[in-house]
Protein backbone atom coordinates (compact mmCIF):
# COMPACT_ATOMS: atom_id res chain seq x y z
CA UNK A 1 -37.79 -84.88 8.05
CA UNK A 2 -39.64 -82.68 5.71
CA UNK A 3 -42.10 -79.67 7.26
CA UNK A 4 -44.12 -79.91 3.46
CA UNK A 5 -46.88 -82.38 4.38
CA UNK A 6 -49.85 -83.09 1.62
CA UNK A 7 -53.58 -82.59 3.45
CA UNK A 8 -56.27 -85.18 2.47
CA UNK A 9 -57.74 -83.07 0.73
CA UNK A 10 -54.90 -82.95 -1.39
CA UNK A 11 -53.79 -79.30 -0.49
CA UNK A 12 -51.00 -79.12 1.03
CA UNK A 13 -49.34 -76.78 4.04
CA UNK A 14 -45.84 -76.07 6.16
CA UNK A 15 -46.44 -78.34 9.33
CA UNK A 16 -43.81 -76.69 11.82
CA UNK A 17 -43.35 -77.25 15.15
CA UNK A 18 -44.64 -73.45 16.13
CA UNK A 19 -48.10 -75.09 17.86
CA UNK A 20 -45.61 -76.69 20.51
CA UNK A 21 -44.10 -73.26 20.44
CA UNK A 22 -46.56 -71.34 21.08
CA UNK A 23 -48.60 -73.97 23.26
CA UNK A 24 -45.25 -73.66 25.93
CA UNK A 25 -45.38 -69.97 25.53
CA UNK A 26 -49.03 -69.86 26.54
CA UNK A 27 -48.27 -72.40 29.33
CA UNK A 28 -45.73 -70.09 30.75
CA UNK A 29 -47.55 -67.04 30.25
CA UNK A 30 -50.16 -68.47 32.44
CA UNK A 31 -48.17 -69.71 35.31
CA UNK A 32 -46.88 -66.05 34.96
CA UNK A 33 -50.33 -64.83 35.65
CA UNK A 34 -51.35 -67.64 38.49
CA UNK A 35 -48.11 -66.43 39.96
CA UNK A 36 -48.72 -62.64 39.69
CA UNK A 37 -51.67 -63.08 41.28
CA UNK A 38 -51.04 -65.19 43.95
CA UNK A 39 -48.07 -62.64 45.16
CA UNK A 40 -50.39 -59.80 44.98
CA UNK A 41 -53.05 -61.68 47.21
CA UNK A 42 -50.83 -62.58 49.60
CA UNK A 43 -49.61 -58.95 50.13
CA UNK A 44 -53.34 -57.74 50.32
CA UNK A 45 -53.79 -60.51 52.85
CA UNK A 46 -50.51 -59.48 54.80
CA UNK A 47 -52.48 -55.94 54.99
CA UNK A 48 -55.31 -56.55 56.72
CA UNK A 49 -56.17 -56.02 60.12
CA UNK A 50 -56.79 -58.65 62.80
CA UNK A 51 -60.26 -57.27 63.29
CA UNK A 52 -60.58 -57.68 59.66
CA UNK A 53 -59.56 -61.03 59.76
CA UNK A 54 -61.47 -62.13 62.33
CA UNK A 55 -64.63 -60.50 60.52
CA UNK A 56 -63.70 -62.74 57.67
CA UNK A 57 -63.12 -65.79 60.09
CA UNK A 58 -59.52 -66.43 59.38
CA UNK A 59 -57.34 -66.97 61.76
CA UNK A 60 -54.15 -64.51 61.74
CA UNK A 61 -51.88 -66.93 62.61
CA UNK A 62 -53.22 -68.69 59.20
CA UNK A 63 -52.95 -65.26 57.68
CA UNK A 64 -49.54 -64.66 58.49
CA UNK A 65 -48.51 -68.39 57.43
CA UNK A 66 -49.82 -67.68 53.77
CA UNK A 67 -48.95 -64.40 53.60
CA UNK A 68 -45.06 -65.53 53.77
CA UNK A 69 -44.93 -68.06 51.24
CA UNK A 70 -42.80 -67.82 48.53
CA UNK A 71 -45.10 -66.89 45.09
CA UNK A 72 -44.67 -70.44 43.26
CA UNK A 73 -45.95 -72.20 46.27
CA UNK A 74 -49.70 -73.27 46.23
């Protein structure tokens, strides 16, 4: 199979399979970032106080639980 395809407009360019590529990549990157995230939250959630919770009516039982998943968990 060639990667030399002719436009309709009769140009013509090199049709690769980079956009896959790079589409992955970008996929990945962001899961990176969701995942990131998530692990820092659930650290700043680990360090807050009881009272704190409670302020922000969550329960610390419910903290604690989400606090100790494992990053790539929802």
């Amino acid at each position: 199979m060639s990667n030399y395809k002719t436009t309709a407009h009769g140009g013509s360019h090199i049709h690769g399979h980079f956009g896959g590529i790079s589409a992955v990549f970008g996929n990945a990157l962001a899961q990176i970032g969701t995942w990131r995230s998530r692990s820092a939250e659930r650290r700043q959630l680990a360090a807050l106080s009881p009272h704190l919770l409670k302020d922000l009516g969550i329960d610390p039982a419910d903290a604690t639980r989400e606090a100790a998943k494992p990053f790539w968990r929802p």
